[in-house]
C-alpha atoms as a PDB file:
ATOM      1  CA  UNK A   1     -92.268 -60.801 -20.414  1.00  0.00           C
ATOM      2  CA  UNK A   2     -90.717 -63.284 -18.075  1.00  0.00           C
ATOM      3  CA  UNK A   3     -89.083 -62.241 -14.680  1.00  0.00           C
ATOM      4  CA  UNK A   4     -85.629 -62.721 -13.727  1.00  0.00           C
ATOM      5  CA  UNK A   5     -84.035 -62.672 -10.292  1.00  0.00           C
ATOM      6  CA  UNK A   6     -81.495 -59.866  -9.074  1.00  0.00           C
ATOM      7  CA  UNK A   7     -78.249 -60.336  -6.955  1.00  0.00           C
ATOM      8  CA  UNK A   8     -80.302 -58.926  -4.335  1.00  0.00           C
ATOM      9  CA  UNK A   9     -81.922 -62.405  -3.561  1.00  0.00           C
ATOM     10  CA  UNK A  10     -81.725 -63.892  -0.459  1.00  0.00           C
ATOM     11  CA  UNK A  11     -82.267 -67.692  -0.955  1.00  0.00           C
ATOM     12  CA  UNK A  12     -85.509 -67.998   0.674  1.00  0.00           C
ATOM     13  CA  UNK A  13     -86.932 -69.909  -1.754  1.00  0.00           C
ATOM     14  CA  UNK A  14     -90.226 -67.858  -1.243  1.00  0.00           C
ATOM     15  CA  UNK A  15     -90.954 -67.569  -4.903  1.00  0.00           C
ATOM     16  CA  UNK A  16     -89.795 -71.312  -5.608  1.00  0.00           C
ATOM     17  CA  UNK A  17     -93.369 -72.182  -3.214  1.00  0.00           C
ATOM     18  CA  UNK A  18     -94.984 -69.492  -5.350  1.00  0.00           C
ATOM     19  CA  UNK A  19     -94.406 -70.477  -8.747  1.00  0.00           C
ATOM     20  CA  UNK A  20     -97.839 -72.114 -10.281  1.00  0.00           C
ATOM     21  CA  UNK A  21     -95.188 -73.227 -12.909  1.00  0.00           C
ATOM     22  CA  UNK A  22     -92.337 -74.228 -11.482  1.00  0.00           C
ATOM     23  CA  UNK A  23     -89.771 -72.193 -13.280  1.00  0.00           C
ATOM     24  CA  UNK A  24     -87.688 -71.220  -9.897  1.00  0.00           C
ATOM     25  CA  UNK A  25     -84.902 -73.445  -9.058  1.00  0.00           C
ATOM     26  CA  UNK A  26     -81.907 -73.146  -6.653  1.00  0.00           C
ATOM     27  CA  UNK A  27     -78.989 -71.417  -8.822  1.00  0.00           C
ATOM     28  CA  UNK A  28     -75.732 -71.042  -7.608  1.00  0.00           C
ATOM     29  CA  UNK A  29     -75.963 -67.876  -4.993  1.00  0.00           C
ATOM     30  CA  UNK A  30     -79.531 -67.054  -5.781  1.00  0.00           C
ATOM     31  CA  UNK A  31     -82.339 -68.571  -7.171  1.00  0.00           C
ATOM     32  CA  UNK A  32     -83.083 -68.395 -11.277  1.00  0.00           C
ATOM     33  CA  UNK A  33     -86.024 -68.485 -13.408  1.00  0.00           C
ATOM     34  CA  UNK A  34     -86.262 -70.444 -16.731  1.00  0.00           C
ATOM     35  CA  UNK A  35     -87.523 -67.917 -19.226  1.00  0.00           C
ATOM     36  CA  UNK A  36     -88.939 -70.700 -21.312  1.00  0.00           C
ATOM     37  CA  UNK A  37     -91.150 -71.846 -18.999  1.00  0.00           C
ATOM     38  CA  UNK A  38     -92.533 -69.272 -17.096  1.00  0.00           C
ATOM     39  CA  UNK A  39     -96.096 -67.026 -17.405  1.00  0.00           C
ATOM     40  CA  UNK A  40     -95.346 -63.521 -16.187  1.00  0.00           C
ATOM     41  CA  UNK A  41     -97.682 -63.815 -13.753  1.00  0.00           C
ATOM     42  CA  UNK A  42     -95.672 -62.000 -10.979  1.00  0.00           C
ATOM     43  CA  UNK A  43     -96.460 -64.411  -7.907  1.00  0.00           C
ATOM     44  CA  UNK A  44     -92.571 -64.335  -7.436  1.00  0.00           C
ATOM     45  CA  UNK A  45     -92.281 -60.871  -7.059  1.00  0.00           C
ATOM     46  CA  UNK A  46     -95.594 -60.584  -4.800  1.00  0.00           C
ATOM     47  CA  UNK A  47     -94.204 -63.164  -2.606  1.00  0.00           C
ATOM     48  CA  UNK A  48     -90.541 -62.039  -2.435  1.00  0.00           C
ATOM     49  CA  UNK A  49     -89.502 -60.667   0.750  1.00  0.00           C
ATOM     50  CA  UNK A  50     -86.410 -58.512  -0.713  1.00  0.00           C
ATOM     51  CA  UNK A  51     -88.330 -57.398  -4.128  1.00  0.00           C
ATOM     52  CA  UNK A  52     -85.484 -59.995  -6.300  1.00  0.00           C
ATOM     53  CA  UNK A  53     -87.740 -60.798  -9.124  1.00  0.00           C
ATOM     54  CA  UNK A  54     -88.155 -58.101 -11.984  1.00  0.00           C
ATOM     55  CA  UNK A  55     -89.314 -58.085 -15.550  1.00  0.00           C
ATOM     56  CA  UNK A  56     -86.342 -59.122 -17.580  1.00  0.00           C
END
């Protein structure tokens, strides 16, 4: 299941670096994933200072 980032993100841009596919871009207030394209492999989440990223 992908991950999706919560209102609780910071803008960082932690799990942008993280991403081995590069579904993290800048969104307007806090970063977004692109369900299409990413793996569910959690290196957002393990990275993410704040805990943003969660299973959608």
């Amino acid at each position: 299941m992908a991950y999706k980032i919560t209102d609780a993100c910071i803008m960082c841009g932690a799990c942008a670096e993280a991403c081995p596919v590069s579904a993290i871009s800048e969104g307007d207030g806090k970063y977004v994933i692109d369900p299409d394209t990413c793996i569910a492999c959690g290196a957002c989440k393990d990275t993410c200072p704040v805990e943003a990223p969660e299973e959608a």
